[in-house]
Protein backbone atom coordinates (compact mmCIF):
# COMPACT_ATOMS: atom_id res chain seq x y z
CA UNK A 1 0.00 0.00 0.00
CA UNK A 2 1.02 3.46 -0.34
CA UNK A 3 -0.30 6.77 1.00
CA UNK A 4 0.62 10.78 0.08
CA UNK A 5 0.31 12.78 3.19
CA UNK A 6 -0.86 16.17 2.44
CA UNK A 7 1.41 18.09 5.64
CA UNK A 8 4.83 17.75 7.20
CA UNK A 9 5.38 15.81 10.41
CA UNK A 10 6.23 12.97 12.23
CA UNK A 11 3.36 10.08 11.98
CA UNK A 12 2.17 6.61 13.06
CA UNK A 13 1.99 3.87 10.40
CA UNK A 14 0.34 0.58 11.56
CA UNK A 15 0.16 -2.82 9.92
CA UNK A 16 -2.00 -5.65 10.93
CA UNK A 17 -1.87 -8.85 9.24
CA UNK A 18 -4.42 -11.77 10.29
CA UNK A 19 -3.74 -15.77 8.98
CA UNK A 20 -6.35 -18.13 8.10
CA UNK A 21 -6.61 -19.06 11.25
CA UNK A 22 -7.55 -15.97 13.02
CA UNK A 23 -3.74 -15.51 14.43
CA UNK A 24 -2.88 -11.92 14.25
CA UNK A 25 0.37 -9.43 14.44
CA UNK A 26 0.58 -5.71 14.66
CA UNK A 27 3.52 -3.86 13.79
CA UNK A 28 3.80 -0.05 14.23
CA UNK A 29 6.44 2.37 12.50
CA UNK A 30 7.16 6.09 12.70
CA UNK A 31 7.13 7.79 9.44
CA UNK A 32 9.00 11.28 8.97
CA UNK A 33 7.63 13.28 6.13
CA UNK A 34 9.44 16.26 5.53
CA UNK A 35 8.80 19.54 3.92
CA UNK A 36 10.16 20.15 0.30
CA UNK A 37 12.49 22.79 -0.33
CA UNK A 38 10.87 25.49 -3.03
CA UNK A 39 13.19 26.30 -6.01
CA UNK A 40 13.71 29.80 -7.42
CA UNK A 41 16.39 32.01 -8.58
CA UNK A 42 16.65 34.91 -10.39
CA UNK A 43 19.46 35.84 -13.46
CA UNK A 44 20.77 38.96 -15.23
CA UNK A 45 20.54 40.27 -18.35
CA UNK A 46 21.28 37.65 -21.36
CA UNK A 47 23.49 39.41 -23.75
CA UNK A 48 25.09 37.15 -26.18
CA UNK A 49 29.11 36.57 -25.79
CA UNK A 50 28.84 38.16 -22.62
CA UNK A 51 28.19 35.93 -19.33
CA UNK A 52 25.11 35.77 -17.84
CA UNK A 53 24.99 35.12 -14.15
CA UNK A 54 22.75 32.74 -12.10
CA UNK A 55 21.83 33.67 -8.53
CA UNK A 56 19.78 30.45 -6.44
CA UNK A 57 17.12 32.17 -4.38
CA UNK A 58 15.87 28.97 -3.33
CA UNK A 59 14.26 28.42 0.01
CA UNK A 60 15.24 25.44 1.68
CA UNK A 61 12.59 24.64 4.34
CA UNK A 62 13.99 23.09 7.59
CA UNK A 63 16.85 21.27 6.03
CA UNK A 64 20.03 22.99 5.01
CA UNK A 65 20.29 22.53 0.73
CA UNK A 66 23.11 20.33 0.20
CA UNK A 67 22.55 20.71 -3.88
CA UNK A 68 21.67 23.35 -6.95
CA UNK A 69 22.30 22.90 -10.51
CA UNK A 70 21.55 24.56 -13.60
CA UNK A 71 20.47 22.72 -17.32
CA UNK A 72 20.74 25.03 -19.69
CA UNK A 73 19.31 24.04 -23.28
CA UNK A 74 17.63 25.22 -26.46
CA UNK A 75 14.60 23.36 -26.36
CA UNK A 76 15.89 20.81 -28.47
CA UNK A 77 18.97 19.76 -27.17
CA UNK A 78 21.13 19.99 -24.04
CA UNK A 79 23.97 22.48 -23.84
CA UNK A 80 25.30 23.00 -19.96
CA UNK A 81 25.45 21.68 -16.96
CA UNK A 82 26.26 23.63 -14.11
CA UNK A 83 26.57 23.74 -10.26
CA UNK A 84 26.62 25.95 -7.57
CA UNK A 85 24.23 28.60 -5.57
CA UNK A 86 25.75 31.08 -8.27
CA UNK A 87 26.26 29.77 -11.95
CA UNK A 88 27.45 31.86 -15.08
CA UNK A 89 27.03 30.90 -18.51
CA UNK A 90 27.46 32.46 -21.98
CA UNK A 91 25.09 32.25 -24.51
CA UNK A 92 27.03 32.39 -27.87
CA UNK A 93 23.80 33.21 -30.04
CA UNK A 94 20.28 35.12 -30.05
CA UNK A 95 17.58 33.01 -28.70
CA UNK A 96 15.44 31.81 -26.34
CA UNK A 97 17.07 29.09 -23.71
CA UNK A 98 15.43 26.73 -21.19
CA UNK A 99 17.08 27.31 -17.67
CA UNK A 100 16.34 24.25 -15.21
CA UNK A 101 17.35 25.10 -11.74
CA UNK A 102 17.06 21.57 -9.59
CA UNK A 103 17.89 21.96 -5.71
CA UNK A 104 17.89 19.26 -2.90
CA UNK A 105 18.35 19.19 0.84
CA UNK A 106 20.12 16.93 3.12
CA UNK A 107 16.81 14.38 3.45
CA UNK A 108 17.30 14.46 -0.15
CA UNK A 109 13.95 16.19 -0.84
CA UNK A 110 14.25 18.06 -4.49
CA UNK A 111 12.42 20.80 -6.59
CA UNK A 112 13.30 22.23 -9.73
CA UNK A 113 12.26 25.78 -11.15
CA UNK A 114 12.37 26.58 -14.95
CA UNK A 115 12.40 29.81 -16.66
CA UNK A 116 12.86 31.30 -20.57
CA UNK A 117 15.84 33.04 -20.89
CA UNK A 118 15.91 35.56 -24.03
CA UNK A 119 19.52 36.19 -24.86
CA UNK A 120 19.37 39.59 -26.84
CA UNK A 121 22.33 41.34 -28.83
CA UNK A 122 24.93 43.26 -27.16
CA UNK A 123 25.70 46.89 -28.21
CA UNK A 124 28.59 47.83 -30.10
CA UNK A 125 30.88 50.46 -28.89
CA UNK A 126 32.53 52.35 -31.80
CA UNK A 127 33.92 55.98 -31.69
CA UNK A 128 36.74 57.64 -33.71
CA UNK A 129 39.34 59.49 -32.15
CA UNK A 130 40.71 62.41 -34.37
CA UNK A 131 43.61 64.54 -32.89
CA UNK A 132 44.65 68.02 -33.37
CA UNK A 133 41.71 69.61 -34.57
């Protein structure tokens, strides 16, 4: 059997078995459920060829986050991996990107955030410099 609880806590499980011959046993367990930690982060602005920076805003519930990683792709296929509470990454062309951000905590409960990143062009700087005019 299985069950979902619905809340965080400590709680009694109980199992009763009965034979064929009306001969029964009752074992009783304490089940921990614990809370899950809630992904989030937040990024800067995408500019392509320059790095974009990752920031884990993540809130961990009661048990200290032992994990965060980013997947970066572009919808189709997979291009990073990377981990830490802060992550950089540069996008090499236009686009949109999927940005996975998975955490987990030390009971090894996990959530994952994702977000569209839109990588736009970066300016170009270009001045002339004329001397003795």
């Amino acid at each position: 059997p299985y069950y979902s609880y619905t809340s965080t806590g400590e709680f009694e499980t109980r199992l009763i078995v009965t034979n064929q011959l009306g001969c029964s046993d009752t074992v009783v367990h304490t089940v921990k459920v614990n809370g899950l930690p809630a992904a989030d982060y937040n990024f800067s602005t995408a500019c392509a060829g320059n790095p974009t920076h990752f920031f884990d805003h993540s809130d961990p519930y009661l048990a200290p986050l032992v994990y965060s990683g980013w997947v970066i792709s572009d919808g189709n296929q997979l291009i990073s991996r990377v981990t830490g509470a802060t992550a950089t990454f540069t996008f090499d062309s236009l686009g949109i990107y999927t940005v996975i951000h998975n955490v987990s905590d030390s009971n090894n409960c996990t959530d994952s955030i994702t977000n569209q990143v839109k990588v736009t062009p970066s300016p170009l700087s270009v001045y002339n410099v004329k001397e003795n005019f």
